[in-house]
PDB file of N, CA and C in Angstrom:
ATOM      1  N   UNK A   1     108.171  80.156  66.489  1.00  0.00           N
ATOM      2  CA  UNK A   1     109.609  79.953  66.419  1.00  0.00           C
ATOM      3  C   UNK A   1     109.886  78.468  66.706  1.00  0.00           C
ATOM      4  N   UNK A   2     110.432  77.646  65.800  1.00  0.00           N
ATOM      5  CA  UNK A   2     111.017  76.710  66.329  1.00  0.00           C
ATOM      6  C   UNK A   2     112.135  76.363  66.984  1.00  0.00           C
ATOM      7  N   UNK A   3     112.093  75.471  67.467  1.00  0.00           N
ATOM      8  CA  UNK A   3     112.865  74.847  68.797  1.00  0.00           C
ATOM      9  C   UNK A   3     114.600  75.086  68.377  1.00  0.00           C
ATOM     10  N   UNK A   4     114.818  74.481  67.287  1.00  0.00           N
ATOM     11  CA  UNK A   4     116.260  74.668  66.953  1.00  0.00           C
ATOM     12  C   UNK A   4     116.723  76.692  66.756  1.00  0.00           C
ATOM     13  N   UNK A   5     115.597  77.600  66.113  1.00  0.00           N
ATOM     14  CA  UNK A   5     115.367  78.776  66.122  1.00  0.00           C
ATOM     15  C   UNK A   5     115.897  79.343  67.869  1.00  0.00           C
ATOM     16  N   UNK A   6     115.042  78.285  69.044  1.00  0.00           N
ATOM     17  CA  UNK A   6     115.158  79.281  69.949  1.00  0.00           C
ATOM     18  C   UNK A   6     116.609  78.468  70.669  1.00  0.00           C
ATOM     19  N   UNK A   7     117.029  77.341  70.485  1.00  0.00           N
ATOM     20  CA  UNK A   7     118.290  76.753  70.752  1.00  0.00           C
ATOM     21  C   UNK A   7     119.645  78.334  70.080  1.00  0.00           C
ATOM     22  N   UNK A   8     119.071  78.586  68.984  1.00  0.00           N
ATOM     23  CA  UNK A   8     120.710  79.415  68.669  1.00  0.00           C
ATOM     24  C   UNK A   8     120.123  80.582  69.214  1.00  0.00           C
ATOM     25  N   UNK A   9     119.104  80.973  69.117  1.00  0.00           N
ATOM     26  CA  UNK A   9     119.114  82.645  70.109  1.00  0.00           C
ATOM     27  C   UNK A   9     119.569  82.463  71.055  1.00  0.00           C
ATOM     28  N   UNK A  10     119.245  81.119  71.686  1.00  0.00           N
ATOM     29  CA  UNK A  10     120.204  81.101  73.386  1.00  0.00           C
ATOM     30  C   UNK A  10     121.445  81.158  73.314  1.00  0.00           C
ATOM     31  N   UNK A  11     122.019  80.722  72.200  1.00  0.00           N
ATOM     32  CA  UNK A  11     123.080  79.955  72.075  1.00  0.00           C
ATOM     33  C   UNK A  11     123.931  81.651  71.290  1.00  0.00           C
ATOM     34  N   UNK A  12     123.214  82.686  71.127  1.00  0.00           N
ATOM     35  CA  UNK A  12     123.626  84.250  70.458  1.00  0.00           C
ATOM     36  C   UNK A  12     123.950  84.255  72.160  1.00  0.00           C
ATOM     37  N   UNK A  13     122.794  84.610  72.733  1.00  0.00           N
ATOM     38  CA  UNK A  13     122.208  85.068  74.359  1.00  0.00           C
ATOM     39  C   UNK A  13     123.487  84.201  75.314  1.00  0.00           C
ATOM     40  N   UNK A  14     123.559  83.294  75.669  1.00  0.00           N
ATOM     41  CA  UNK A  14     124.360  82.934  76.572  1.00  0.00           C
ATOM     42  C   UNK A  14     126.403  82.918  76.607  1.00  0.00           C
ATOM     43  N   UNK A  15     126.310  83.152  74.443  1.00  0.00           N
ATOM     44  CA  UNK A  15     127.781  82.588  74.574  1.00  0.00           C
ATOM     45  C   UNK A  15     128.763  83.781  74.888  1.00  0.00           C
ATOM     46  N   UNK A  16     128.770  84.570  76.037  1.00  0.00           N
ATOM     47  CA  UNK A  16     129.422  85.408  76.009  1.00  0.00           C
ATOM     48  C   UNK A  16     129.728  84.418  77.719  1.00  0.00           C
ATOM     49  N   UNK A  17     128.973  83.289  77.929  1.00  0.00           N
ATOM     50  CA  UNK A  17     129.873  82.777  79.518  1.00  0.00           C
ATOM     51  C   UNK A  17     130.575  81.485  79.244  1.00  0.00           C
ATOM     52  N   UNK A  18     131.129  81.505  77.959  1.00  0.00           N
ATOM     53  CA  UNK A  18     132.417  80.442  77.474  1.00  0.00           C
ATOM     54  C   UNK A  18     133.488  81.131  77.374  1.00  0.00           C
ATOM     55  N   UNK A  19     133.043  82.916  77.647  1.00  0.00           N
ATOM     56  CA  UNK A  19     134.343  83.390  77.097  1.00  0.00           C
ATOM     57  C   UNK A  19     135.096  83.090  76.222  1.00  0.00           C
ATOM     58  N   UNK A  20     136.457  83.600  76.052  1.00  0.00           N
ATOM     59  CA  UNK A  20     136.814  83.853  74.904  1.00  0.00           C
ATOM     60  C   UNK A  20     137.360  82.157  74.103  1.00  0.00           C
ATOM     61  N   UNK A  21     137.648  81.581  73.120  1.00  0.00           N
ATOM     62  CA  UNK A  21     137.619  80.005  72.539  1.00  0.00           C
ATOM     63  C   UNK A  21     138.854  79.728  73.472  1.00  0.00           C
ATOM     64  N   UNK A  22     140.038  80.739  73.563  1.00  0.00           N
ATOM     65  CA  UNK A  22     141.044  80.532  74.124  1.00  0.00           C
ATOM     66  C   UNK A  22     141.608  80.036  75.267  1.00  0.00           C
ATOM     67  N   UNK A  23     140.531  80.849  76.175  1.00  0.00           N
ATOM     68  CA  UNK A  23     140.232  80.588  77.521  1.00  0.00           C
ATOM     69  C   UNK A  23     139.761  79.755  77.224  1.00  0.00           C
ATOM     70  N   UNK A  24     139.042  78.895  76.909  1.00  0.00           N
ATOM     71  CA  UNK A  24     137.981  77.383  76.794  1.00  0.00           C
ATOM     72  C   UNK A  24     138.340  76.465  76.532  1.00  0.00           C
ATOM     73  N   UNK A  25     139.404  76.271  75.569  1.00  0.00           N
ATOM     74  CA  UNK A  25     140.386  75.107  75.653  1.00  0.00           C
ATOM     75  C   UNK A  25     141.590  75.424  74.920  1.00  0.00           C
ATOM     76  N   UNK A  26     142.336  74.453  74.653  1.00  0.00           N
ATOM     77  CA  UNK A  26     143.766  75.068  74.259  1.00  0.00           C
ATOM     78  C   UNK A  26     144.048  74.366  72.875  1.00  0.00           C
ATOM     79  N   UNK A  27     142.962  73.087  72.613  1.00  0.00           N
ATOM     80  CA  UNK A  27     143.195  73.002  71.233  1.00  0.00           C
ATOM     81  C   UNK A  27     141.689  72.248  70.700  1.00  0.00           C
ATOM     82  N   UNK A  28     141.758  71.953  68.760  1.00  0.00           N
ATOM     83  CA  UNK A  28     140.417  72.158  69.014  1.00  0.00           C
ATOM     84  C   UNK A  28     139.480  70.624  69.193  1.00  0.00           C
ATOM     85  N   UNK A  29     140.698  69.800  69.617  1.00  0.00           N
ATOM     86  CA  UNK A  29     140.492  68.409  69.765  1.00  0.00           C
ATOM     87  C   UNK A  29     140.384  67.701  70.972  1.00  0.00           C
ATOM     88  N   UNK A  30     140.236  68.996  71.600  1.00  0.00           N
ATOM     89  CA  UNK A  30     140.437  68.702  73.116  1.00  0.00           C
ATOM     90  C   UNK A  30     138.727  68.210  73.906  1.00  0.00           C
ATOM     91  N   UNK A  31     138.521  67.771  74.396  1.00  0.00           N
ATOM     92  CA  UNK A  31     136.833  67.369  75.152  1.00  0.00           C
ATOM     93  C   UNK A  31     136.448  68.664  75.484  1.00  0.00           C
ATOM     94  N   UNK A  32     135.213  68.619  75.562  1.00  0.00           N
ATOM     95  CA  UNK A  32     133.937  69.517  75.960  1.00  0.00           C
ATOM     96  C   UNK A  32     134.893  69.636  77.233  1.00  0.00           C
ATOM     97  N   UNK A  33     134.708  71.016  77.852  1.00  0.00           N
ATOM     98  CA  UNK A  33     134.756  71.071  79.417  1.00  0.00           C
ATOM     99  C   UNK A  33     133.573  70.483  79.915  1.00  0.00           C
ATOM    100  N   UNK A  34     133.546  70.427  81.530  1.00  0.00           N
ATOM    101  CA  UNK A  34     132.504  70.104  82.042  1.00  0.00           C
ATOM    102  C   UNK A  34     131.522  71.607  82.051  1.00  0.00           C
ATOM    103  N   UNK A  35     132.103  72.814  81.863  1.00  0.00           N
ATOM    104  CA  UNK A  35     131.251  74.199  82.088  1.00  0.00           C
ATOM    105  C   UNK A  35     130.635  74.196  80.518  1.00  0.00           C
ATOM    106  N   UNK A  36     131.082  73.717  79.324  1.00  0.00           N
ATOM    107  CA  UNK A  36     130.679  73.583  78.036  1.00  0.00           C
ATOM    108  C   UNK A  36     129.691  72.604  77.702  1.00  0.00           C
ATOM    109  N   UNK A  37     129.706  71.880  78.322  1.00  0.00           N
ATOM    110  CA  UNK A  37     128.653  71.011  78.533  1.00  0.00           C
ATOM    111  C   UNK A  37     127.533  71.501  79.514  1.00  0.00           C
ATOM    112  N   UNK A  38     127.486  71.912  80.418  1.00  0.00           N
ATOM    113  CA  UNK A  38     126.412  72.483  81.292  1.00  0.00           C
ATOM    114  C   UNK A  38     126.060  73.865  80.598  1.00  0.00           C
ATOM    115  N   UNK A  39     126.526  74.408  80.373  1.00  0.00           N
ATOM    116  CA  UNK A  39     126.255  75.823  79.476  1.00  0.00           C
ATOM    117  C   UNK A  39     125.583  75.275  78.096  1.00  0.00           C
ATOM    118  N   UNK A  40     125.671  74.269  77.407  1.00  0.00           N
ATOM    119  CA  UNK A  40     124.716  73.853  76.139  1.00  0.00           C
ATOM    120  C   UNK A  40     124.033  73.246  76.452  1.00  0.00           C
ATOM    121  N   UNK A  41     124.340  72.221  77.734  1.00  0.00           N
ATOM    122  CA  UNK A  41     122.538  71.686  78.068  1.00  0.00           C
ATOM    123  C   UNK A  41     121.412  73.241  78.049  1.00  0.00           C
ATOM    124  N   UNK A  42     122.283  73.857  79.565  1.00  0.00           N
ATOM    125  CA  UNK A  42     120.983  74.781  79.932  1.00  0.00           C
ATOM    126  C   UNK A  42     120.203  75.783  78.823  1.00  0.00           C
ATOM    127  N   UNK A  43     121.229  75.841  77.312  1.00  0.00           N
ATOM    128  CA  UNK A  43     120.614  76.274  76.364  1.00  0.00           C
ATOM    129  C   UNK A  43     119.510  75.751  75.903  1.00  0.00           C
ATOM    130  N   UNK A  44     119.522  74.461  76.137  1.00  0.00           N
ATOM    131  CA  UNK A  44     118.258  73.259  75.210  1.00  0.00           C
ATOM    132  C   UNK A  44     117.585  73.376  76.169  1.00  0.00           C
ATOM    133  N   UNK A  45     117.608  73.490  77.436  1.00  0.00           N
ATOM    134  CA  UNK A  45     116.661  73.812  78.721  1.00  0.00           C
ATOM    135  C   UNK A  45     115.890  74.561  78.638  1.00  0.00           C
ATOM    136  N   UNK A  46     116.751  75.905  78.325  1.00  0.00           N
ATOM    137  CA  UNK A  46     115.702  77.174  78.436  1.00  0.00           C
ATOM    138  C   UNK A  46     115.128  77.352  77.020  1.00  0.00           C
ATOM    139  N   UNK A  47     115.126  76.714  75.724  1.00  0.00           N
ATOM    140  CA  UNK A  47     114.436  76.495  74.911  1.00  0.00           C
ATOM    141  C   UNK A  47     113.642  76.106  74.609  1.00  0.00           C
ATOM    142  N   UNK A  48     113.538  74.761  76.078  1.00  0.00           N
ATOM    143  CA  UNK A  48     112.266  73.492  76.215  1.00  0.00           C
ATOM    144  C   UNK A  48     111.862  73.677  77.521  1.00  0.00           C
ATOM    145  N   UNK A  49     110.909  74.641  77.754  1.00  0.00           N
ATOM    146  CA  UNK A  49     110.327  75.124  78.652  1.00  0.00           C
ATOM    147  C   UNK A  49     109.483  74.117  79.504  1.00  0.00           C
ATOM    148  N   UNK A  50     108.739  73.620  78.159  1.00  0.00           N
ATOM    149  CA  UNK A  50     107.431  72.980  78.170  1.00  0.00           C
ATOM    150  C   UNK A  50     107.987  71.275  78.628  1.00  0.00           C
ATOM    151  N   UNK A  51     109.086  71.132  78.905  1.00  0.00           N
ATOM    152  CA  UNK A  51     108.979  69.508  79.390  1.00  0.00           C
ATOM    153  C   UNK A  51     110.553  69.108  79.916  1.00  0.00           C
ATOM    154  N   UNK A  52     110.461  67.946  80.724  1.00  0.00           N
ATOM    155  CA  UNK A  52     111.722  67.585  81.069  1.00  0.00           C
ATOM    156  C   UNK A  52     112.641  66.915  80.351  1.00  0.00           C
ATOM    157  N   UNK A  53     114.266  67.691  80.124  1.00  0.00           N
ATOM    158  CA  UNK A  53     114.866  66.788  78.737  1.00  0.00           C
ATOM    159  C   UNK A  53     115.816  65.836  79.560  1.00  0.00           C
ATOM    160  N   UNK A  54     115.620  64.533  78.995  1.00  0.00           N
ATOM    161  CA  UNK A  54     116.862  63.820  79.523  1.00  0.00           C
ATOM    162  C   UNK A  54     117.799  63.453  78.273  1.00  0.00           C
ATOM    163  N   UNK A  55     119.159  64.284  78.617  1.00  0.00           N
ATOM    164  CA  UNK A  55     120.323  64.274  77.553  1.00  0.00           C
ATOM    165  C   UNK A  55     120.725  62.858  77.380  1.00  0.00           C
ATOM    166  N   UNK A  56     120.958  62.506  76.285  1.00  0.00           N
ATOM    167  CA  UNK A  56     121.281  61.034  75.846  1.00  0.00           C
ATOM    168  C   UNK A  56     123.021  60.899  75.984  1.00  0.00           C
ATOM    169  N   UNK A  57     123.481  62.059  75.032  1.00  0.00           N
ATOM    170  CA  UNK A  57     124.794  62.243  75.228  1.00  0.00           C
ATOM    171  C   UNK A  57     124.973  63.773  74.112  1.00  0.00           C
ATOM    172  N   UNK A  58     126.220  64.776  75.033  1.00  0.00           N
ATOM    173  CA  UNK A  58     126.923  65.369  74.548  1.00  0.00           C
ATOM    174  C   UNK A  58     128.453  65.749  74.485  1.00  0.00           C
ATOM    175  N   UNK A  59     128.617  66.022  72.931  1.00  0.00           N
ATOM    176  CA  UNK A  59     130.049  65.874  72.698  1.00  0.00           C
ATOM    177  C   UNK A  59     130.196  66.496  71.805  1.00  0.00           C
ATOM    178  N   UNK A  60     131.743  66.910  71.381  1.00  0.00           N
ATOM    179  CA  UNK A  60     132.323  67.878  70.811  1.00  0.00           C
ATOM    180  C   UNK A  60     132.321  67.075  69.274  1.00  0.00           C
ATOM    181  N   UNK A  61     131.741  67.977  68.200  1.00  0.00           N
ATOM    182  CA  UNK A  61     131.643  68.126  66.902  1.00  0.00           C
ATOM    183  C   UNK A  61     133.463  68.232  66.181  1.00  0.00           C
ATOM    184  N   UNK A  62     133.816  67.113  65.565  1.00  0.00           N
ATOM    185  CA  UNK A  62     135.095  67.587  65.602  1.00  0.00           C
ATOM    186  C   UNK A  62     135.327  68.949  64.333  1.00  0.00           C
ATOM    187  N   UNK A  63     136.250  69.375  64.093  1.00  0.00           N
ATOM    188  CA  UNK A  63     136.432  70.735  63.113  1.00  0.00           C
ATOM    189  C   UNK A  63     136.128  70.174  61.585  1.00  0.00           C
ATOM    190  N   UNK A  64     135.630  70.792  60.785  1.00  0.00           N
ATOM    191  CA  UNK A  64     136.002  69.695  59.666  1.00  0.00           C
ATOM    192  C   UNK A  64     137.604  69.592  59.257  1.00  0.00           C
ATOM    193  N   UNK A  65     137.680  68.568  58.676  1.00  0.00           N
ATOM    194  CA  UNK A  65     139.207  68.577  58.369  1.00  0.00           C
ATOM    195  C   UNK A  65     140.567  69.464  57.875  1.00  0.00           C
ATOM    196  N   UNK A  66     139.744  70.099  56.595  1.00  0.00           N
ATOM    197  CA  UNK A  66     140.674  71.111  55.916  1.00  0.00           C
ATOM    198  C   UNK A  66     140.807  72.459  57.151  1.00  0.00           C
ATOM    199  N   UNK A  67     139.938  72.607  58.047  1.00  0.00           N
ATOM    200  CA  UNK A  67     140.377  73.352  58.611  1.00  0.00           C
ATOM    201  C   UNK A  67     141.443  73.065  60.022  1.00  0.00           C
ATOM    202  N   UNK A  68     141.003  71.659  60.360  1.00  0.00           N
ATOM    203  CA  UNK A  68     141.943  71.123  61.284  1.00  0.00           C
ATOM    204  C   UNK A  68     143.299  70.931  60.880  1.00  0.00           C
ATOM    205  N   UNK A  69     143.643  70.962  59.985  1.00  0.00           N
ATOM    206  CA  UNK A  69     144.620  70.811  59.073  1.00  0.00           C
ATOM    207  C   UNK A  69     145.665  71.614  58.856  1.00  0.00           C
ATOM    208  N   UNK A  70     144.815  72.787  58.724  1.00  0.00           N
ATOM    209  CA  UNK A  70     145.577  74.179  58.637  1.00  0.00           C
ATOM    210  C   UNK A  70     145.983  74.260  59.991  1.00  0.00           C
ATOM    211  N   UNK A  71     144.887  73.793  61.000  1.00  0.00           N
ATOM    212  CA  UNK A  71     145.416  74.411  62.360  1.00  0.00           C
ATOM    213  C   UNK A  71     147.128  73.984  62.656  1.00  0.00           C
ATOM    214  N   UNK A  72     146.679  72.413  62.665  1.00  0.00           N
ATOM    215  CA  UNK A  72     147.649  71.785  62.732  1.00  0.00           C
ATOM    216  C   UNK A  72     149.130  71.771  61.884  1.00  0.00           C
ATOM    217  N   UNK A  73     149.439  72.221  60.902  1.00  0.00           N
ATOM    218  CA  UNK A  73     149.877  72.786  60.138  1.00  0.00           C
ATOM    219  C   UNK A  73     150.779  74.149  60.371  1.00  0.00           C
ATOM    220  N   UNK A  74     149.959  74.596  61.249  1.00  0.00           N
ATOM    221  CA  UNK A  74     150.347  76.133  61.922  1.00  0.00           C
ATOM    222  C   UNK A  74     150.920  75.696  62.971  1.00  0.00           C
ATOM    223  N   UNK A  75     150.512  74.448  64.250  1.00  0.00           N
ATOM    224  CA  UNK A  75     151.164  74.382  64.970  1.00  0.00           C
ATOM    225  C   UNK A  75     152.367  73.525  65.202  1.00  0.00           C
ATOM    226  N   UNK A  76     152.801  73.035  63.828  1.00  0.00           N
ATOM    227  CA  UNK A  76     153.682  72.193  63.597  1.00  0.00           C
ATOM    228  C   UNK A  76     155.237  73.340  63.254  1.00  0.00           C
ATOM    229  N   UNK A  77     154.630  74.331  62.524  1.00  0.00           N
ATOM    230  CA  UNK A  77     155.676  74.905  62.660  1.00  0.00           C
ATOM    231  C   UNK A  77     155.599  76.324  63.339  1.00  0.00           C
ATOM    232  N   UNK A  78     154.810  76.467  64.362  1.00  0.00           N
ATOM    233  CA  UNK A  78     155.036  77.657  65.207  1.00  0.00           C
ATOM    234  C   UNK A  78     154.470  78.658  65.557  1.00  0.00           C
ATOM    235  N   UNK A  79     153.365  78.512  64.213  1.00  0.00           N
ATOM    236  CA  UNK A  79     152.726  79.426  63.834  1.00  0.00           C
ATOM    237  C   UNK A  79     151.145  80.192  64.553  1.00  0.00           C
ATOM    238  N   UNK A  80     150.868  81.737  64.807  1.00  0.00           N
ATOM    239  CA  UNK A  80     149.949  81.402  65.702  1.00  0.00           C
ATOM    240  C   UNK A  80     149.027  81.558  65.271  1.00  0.00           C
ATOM    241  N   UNK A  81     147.748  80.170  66.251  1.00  0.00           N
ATOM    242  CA  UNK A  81     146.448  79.720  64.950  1.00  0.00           C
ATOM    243  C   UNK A  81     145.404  80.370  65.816  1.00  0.00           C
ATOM    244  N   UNK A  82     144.637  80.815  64.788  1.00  0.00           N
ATOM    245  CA  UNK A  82     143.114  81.725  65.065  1.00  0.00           C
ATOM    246  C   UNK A  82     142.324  80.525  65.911  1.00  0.00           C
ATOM    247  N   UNK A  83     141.711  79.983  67.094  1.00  0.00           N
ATOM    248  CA  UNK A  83     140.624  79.567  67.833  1.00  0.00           C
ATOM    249  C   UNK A  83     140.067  79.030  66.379  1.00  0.00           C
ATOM    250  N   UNK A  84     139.352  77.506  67.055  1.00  0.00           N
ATOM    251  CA  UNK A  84     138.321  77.049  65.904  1.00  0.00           C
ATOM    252  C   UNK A  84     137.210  77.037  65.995  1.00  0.00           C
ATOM    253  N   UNK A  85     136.260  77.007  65.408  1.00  0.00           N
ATOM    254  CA  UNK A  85     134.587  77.405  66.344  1.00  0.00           C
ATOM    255  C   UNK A  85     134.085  75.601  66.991  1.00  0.00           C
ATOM    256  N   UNK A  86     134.035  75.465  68.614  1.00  0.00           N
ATOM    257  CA  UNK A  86     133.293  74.697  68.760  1.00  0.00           C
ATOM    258  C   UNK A  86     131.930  74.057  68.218  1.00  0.00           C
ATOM    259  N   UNK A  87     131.663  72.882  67.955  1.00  0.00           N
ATOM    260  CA  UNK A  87     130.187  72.562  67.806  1.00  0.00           C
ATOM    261  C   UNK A  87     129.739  71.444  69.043  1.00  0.00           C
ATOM    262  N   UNK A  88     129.006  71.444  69.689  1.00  0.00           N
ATOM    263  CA  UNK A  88     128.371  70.871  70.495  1.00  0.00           C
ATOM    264  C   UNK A  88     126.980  69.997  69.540  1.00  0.00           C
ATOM    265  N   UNK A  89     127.177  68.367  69.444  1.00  0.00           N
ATOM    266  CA  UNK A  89     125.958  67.866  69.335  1.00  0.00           C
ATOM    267  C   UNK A  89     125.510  67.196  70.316  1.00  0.00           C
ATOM    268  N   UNK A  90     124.523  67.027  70.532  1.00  0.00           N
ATOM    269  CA  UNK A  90     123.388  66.465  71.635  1.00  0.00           C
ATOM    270  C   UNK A  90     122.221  65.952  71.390  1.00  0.00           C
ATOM    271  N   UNK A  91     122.130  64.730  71.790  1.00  0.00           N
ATOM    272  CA  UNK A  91     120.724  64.057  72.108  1.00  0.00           C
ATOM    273  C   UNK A  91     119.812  64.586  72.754  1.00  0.00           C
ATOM    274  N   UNK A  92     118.870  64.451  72.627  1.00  0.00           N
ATOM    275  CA  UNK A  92     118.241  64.617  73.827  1.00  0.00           C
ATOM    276  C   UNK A  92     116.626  63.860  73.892  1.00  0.00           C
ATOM    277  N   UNK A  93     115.711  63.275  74.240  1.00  0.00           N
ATOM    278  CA  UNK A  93     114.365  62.715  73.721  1.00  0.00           C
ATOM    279  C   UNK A  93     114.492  62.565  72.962  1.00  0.00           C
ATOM    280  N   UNK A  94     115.112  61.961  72.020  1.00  0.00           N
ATOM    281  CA  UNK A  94     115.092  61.308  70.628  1.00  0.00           C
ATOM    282  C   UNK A  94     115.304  62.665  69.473  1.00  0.00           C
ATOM    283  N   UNK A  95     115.367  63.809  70.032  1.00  0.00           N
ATOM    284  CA  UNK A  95     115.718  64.978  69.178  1.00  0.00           C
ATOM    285  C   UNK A  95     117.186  64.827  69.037  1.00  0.00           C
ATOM    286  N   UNK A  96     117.722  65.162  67.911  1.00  0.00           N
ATOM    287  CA  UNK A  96     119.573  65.567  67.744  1.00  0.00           C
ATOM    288  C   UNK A  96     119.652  66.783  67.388  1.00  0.00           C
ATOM    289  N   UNK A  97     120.497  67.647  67.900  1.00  0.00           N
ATOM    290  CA  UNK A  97     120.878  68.947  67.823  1.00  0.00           C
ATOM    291  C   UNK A  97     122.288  69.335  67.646  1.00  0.00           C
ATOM    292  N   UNK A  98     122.470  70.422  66.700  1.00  0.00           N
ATOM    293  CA  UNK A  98     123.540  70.487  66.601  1.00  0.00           C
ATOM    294  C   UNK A  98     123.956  72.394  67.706  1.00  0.00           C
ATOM    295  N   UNK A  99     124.879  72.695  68.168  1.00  0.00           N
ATOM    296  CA  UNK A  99     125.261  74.139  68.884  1.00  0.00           C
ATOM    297  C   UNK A  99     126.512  74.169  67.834  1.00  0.00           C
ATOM    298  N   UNK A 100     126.990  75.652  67.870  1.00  0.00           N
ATOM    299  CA  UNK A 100     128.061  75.820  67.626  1.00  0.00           C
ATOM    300  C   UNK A 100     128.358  76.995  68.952  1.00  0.00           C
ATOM    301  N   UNK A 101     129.347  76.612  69.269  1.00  0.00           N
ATOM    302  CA  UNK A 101     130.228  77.563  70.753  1.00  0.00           C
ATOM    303  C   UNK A 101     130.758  78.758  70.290  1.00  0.00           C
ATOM    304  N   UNK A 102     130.377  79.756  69.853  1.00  0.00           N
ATOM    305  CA  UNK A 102     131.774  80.744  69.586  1.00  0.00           C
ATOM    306  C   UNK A 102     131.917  82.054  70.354  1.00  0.00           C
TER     307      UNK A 102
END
């Protein structure tokens, strides 16, 4: 299994402690929490058993546009918008990874 393979099983496996997108932030442009960030490191953690990772940097994947769009769109006039799926990318040892939060 490769590494990015066992990154999203964790990432099946753990995302039920981001709870629901709603609870997690309030829009989809908003920063990583600090618990969203420690919850996707420890995913790349428990994926990389075999060595110590030092994170370069992680940060929030923005939405692609047409869908930010709509959001925004919806909240311009009132309308109530479905949660957008987080993506978390991260450095880490010269590896780049992409998470998605949902």
């Amino acid at each position: 299994m490769t590494s990015v393979q066992q990154v999203t099983n964790g990432i099946k496996k753990l995302v039920n402690g981001f709870g629901s997108k709603a609870e997690t932030y309030s829009h989809p442009l908003d920063p990583l929490s600090a618990d969203e960030i420690s919850q996707a490191t420890a995913i790349a953690r428990k994926a990389h058993k075999d060595g110590r990772l030092q994170f370069r940097y992680t940060t929030l994947v923005e939405p692609p546009k047409k869908d930010l769009l709509v959001y925004l769109q919806n909240e311009i006039s009132g309308e109530q918008n479905a949660p957008l799926d987080r993506v978390v990318e991260y450095d880490y040892n010269s590896d780049n990874c992409l998470m998605m939060i949902d």
